[in-house]
PDB file of N, CA and C in Angstrom:
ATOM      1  N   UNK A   1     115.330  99.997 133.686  1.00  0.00           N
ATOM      2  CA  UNK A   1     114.578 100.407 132.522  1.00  0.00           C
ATOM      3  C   UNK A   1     115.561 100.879 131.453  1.00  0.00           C
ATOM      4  N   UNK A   2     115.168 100.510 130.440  1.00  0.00           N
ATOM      5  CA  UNK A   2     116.251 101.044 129.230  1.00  0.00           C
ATOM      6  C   UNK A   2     116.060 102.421 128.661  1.00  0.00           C
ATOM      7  N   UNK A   3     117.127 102.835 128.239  1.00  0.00           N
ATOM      8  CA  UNK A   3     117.310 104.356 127.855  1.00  0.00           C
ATOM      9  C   UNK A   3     116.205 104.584 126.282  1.00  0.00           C
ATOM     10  N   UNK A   4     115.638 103.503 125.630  1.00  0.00           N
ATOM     11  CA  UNK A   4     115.168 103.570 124.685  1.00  0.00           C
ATOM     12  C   UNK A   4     113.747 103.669 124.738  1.00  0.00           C
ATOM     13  N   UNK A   5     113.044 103.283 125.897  1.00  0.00           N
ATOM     14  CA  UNK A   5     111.739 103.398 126.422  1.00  0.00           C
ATOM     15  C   UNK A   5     111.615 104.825 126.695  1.00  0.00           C
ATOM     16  N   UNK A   6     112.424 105.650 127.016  1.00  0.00           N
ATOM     17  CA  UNK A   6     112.371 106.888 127.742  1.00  0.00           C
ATOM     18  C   UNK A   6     112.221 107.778 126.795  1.00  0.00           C
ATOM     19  N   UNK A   7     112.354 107.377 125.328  1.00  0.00           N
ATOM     20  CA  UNK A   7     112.685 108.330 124.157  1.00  0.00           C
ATOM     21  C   UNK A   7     110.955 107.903 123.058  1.00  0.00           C
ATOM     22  N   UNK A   8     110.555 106.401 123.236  1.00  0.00           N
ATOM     23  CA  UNK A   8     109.727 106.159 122.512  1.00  0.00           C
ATOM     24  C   UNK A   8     108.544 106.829 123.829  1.00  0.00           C
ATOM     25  N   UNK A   9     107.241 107.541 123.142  1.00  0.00           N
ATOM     26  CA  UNK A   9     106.660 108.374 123.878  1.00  0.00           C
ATOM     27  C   UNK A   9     105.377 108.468 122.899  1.00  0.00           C
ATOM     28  N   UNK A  10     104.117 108.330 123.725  1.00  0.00           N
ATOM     29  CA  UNK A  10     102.931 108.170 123.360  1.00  0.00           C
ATOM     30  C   UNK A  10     102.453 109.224 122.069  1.00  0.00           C
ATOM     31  N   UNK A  11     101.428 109.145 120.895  1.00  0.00           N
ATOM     32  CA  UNK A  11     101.979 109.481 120.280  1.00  0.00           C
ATOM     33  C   UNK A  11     102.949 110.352 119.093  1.00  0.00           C
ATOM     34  N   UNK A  12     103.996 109.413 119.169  1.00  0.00           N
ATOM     35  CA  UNK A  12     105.096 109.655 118.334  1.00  0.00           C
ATOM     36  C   UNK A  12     105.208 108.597 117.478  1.00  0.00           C
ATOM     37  N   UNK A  13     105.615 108.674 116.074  1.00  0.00           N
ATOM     38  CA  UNK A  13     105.420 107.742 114.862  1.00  0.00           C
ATOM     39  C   UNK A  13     106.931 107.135 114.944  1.00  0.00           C
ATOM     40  N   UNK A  14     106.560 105.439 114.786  1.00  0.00           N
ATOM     41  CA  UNK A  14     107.576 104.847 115.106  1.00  0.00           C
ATOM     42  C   UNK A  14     107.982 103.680 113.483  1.00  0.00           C
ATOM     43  N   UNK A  15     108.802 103.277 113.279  1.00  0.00           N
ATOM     44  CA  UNK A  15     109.331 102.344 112.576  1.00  0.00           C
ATOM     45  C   UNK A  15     108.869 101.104 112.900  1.00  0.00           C
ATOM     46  N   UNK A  16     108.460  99.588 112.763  1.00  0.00           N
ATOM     47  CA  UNK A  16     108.960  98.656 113.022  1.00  0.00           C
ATOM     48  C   UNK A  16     110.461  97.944 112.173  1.00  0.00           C
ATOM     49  N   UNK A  17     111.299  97.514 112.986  1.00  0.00           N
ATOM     50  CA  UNK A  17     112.626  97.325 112.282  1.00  0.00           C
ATOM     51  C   UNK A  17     112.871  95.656 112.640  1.00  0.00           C
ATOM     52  N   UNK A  18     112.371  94.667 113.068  1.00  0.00           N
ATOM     53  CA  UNK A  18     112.383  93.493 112.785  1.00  0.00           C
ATOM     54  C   UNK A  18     111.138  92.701 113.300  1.00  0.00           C
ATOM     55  N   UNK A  19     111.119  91.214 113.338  1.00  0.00           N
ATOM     56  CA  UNK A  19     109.520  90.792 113.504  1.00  0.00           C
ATOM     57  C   UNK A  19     108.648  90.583 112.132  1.00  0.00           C
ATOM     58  N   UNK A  20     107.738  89.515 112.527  1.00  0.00           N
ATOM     59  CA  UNK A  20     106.863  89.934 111.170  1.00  0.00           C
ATOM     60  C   UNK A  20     106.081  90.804 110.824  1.00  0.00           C
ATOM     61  N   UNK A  21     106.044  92.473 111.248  1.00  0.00           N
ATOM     62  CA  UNK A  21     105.634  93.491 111.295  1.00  0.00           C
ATOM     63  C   UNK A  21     106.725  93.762 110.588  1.00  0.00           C
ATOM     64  N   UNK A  22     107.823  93.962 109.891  1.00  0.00           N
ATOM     65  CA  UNK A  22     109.285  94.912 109.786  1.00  0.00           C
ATOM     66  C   UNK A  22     108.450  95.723 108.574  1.00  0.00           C
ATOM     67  N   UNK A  23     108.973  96.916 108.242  1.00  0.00           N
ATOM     68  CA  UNK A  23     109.020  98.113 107.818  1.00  0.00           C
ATOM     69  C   UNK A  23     107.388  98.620 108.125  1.00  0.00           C
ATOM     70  N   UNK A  24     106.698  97.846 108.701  1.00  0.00           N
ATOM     71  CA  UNK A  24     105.098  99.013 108.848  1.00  0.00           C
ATOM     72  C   UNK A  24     105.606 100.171 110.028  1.00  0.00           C
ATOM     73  N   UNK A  25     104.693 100.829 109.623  1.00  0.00           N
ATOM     74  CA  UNK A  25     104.921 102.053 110.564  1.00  0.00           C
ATOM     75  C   UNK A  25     103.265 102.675 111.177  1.00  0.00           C
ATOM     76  N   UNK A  26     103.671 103.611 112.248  1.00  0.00           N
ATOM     77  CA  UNK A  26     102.289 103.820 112.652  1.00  0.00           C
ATOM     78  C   UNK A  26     102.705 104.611 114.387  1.00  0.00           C
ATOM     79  N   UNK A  27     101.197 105.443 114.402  1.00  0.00           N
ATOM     80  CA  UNK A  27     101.279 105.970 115.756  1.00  0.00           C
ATOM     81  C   UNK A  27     101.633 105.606 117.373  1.00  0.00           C
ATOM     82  N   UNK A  28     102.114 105.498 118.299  1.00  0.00           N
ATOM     83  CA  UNK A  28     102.628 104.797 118.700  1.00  0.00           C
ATOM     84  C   UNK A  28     101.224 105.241 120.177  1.00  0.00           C
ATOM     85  N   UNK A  29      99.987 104.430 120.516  1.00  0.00           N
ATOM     86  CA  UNK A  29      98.941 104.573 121.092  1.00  0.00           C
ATOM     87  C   UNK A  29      99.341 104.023 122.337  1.00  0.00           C
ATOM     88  N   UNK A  30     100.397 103.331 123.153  1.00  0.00           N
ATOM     89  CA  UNK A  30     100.551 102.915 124.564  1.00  0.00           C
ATOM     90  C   UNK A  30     101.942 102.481 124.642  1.00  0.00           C
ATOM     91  N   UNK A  31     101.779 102.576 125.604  1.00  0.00           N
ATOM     92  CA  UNK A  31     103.701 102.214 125.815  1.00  0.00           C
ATOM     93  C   UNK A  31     103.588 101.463 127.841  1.00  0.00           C
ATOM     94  N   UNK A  32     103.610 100.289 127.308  1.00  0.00           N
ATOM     95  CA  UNK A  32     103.517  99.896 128.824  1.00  0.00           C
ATOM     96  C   UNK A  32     104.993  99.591 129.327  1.00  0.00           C
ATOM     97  N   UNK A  33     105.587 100.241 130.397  1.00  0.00           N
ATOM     98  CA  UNK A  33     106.749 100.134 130.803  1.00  0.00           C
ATOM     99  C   UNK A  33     107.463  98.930 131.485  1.00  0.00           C
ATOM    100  N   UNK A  34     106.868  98.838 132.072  1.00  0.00           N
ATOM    101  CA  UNK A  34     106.994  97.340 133.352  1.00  0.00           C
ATOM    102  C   UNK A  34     107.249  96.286 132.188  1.00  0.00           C
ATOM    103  N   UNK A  35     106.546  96.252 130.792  1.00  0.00           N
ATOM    104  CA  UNK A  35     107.145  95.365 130.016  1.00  0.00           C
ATOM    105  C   UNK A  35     107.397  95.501 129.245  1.00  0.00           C
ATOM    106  N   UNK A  36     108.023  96.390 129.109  1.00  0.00           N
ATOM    107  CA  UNK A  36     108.624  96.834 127.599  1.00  0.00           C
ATOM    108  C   UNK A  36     107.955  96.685 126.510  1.00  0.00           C
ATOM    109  N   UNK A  37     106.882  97.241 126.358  1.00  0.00           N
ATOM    110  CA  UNK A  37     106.141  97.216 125.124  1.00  0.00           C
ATOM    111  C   UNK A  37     105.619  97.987 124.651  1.00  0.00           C
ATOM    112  N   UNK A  38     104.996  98.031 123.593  1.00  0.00           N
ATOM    113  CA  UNK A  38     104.834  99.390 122.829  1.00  0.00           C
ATOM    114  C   UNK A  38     103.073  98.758 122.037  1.00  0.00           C
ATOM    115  N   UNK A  39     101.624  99.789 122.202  1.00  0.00           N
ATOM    116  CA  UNK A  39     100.927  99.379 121.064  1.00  0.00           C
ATOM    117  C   UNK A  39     101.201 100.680 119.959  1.00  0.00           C
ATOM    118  N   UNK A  40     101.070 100.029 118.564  1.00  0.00           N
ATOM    119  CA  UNK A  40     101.056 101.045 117.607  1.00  0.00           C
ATOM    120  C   UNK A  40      99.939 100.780 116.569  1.00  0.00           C
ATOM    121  N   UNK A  41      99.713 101.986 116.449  1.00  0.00           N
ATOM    122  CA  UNK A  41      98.621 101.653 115.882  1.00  0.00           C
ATOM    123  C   UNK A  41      98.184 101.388 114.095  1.00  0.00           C
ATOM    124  N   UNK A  42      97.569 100.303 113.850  1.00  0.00           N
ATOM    125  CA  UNK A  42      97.409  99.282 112.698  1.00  0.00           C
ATOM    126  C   UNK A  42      98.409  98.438 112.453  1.00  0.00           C
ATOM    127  N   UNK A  43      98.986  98.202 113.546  1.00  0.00           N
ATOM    128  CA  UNK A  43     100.328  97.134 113.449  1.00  0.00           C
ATOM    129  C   UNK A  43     100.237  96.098 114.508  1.00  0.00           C
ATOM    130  N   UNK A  44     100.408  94.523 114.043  1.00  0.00           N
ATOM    131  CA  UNK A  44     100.207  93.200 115.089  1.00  0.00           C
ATOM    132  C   UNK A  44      98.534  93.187 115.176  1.00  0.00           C
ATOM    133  N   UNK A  45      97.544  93.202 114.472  1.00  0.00           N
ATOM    134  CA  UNK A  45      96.458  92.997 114.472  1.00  0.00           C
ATOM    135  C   UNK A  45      96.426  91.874 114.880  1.00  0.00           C
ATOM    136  N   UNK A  46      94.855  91.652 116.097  1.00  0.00           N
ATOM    137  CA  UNK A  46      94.664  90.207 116.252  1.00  0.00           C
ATOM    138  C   UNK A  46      92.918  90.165 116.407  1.00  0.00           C
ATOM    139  N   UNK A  47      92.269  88.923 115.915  1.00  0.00           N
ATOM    140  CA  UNK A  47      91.310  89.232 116.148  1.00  0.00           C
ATOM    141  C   UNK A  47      90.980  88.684 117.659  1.00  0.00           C
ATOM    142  N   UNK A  48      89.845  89.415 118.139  1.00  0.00           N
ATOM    143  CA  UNK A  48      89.057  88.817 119.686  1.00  0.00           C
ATOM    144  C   UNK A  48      87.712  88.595 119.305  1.00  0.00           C
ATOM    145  N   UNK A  49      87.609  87.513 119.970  1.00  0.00           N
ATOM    146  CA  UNK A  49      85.892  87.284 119.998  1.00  0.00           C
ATOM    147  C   UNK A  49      85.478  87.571 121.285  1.00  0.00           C
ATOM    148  N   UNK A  50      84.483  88.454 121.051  1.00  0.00           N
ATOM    149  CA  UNK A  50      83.621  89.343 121.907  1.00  0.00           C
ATOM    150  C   UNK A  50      81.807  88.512 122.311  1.00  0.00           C
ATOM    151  N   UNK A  51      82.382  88.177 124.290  1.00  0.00           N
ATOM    152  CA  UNK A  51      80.982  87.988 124.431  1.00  0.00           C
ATOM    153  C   UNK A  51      79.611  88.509 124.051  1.00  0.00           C
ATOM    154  N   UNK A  52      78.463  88.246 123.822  1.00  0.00           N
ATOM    155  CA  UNK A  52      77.426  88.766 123.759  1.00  0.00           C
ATOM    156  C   UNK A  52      77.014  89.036 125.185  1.00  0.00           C
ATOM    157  N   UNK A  53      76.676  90.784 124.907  1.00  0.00           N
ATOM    158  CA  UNK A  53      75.874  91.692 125.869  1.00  0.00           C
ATOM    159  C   UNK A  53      75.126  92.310 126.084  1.00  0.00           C
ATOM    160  N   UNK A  54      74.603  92.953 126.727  1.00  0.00           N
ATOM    161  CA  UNK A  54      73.383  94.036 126.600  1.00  0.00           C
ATOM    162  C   UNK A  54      73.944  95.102 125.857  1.00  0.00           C
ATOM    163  N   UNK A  55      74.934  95.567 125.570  1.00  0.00           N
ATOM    164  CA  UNK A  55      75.319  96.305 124.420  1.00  0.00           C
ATOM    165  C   UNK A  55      75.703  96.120 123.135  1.00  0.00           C
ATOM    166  N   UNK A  56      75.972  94.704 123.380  1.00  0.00           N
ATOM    167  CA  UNK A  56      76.347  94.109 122.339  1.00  0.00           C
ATOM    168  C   UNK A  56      75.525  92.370 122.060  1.00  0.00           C
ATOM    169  N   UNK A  57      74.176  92.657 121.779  1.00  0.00           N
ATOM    170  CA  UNK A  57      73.621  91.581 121.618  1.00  0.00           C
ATOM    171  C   UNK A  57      74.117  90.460 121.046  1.00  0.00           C
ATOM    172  N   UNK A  58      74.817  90.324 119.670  1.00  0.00           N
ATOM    173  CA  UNK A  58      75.331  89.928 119.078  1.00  0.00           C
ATOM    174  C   UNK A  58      76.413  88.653 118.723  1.00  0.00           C
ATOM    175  N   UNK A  59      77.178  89.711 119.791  1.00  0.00           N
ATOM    176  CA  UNK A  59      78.618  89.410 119.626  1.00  0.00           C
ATOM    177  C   UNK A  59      79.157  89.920 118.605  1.00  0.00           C
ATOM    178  N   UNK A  60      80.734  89.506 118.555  1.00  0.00           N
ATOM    179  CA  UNK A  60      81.122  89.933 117.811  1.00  0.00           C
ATOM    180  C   UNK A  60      82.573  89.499 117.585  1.00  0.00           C
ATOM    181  N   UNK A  61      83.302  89.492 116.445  1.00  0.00           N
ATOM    182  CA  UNK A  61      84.827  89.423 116.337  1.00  0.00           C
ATOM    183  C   UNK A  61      85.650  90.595 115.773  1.00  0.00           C
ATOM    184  N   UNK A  62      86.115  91.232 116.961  1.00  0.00           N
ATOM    185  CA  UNK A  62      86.969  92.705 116.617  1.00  0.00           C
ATOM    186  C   UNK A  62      88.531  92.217 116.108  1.00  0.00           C
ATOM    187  N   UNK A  63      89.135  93.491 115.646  1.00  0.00           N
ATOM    188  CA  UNK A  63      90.316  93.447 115.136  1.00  0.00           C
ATOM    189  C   UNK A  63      91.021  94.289 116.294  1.00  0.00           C
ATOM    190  N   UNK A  64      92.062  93.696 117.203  1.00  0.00           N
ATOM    191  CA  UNK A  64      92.744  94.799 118.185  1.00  0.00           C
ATOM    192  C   UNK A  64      94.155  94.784 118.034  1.00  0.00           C
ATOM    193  N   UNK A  65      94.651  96.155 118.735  1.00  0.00           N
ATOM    194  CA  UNK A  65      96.249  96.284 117.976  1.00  0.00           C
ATOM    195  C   UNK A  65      97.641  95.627 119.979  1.00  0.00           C
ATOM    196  N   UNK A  66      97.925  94.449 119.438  1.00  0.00           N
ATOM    197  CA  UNK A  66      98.450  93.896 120.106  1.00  0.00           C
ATOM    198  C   UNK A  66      99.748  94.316 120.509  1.00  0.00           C
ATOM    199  N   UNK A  67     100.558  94.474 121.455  1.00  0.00           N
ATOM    200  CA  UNK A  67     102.038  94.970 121.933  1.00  0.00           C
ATOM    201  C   UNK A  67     103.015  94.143 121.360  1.00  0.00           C
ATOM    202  N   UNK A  68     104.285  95.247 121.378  1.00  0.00           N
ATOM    203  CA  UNK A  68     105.362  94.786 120.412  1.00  0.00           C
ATOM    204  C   UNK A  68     106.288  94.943 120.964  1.00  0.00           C
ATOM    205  N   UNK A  69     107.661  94.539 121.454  1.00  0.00           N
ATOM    206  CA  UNK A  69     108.680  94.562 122.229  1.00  0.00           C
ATOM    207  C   UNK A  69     109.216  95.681 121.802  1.00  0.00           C
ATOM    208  N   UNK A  70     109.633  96.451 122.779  1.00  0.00           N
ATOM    209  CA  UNK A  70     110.038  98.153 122.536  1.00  0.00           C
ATOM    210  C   UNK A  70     111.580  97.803 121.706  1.00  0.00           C
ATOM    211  N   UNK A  71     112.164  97.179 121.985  1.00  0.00           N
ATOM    212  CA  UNK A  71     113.397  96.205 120.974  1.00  0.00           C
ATOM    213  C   UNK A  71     113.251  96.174 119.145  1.00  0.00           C
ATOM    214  N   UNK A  72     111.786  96.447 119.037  1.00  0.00           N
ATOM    215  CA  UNK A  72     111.656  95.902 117.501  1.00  0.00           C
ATOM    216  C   UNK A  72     110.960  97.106 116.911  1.00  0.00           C
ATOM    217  N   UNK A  73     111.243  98.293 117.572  1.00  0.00           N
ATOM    218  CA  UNK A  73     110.721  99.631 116.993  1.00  0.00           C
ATOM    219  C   UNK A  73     112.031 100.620 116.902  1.00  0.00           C
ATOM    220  N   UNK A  74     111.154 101.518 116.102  1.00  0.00           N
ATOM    221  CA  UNK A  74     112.519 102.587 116.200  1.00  0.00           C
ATOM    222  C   UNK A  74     111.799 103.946 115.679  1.00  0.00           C
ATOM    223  N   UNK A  75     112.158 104.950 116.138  1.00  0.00           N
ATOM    224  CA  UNK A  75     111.389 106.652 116.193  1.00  0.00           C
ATOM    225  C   UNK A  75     111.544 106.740 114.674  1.00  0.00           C
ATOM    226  N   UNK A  76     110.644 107.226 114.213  1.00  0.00           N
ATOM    227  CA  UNK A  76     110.757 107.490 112.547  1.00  0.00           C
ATOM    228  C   UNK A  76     110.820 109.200 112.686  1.00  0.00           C
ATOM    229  N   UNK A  77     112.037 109.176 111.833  1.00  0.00           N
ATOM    230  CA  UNK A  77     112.448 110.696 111.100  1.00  0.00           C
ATOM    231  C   UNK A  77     111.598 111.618 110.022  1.00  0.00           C
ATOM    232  N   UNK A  78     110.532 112.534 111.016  1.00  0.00           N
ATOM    233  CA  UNK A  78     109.752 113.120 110.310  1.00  0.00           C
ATOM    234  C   UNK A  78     109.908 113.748 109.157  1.00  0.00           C
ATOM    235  N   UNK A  79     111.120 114.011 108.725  1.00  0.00           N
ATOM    236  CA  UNK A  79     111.432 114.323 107.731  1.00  0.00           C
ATOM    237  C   UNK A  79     111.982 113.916 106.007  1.00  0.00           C
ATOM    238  N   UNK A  80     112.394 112.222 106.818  1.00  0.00           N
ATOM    239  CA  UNK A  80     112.820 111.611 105.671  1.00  0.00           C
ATOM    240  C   UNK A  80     111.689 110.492 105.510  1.00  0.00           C
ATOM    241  N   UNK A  81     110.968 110.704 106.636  1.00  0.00           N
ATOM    242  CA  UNK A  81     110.030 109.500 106.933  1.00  0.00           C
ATOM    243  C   UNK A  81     110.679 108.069 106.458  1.00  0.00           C
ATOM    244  N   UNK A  82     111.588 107.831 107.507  1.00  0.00           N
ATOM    245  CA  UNK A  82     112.270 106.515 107.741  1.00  0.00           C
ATOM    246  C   UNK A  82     112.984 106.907 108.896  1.00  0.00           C
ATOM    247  N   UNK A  83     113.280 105.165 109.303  1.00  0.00           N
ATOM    248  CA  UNK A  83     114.203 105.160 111.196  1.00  0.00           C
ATOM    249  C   UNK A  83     115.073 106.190 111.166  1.00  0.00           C
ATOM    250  N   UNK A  84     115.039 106.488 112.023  1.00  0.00           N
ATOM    251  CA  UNK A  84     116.053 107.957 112.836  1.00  0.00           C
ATOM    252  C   UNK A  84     117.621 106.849 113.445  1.00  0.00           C
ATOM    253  N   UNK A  85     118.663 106.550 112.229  1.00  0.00           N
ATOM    254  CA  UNK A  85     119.498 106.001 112.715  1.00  0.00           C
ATOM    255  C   UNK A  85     119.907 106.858 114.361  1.00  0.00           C
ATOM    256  N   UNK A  86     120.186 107.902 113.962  1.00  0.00           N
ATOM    257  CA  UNK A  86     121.117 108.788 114.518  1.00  0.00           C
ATOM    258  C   UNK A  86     120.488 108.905 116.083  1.00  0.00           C
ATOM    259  N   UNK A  87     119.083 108.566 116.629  1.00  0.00           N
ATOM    260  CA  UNK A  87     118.194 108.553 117.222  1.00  0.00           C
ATOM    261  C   UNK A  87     118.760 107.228 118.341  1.00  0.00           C
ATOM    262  N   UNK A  88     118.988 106.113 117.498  1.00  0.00           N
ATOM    263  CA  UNK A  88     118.785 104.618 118.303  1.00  0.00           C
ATOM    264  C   UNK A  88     120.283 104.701 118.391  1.00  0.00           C
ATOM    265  N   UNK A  89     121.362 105.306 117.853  1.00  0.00           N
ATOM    266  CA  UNK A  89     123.038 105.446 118.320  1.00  0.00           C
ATOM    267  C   UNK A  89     123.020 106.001 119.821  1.00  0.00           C
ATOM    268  N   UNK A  90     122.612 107.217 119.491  1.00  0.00           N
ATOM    269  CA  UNK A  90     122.141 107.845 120.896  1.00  0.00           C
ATOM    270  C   UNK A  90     122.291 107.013 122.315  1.00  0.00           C
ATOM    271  N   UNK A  91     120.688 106.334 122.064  1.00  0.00           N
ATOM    272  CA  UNK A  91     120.259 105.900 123.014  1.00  0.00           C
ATOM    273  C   UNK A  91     120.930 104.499 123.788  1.00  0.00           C
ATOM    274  N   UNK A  92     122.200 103.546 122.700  1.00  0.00           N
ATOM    275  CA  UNK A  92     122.833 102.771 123.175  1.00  0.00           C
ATOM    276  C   UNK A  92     123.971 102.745 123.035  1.00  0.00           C
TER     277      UNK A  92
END
């Protein structure tokens, strides 16, 4: 497991720093380990189409926030509100 998973931590407001997400930012709502990934939240939107149910007669097409390789984030500096260079030196 990498030393950089151990530091990104449920949430905590993160950077995206490459990908076609780069500079959004956002809460960081799951962090699945086994694959290195990260959800954050309002970032990698995708839509799903949703069976119709007894709760949901309907159906429906939701907007959900999809995982991002823990590689293409970085801890944002509450203070300058931008990446925490000094943060990702650290950790490699």
């Amino acid at each position: 497991m990498s030393k950089k998973i151990d530091k990104v931590k449920k949430d905590k407001r993160v950077v995206v720093i490459s990908g076609a997400h780069k500079g959004a930012d956002g809460k960081v709502l799951e962090v699945q380990t086994k694959l290195n990934r990260v959800i954050i939240e309002n970032v990698n939107l995708r839509k799903k189409h949703e069976r119709k149910t007894q709760e949901n007669p309907d159906g429906a097409i939701i907007e959900r926030e999809m995982p991002i390789h823990i590689s293409n984030v970085m801890l944002e500096d509450r203070r300058k509100k931008r990446p925490n260079i000094l943060a990702q030196q650290s950790a490699g």
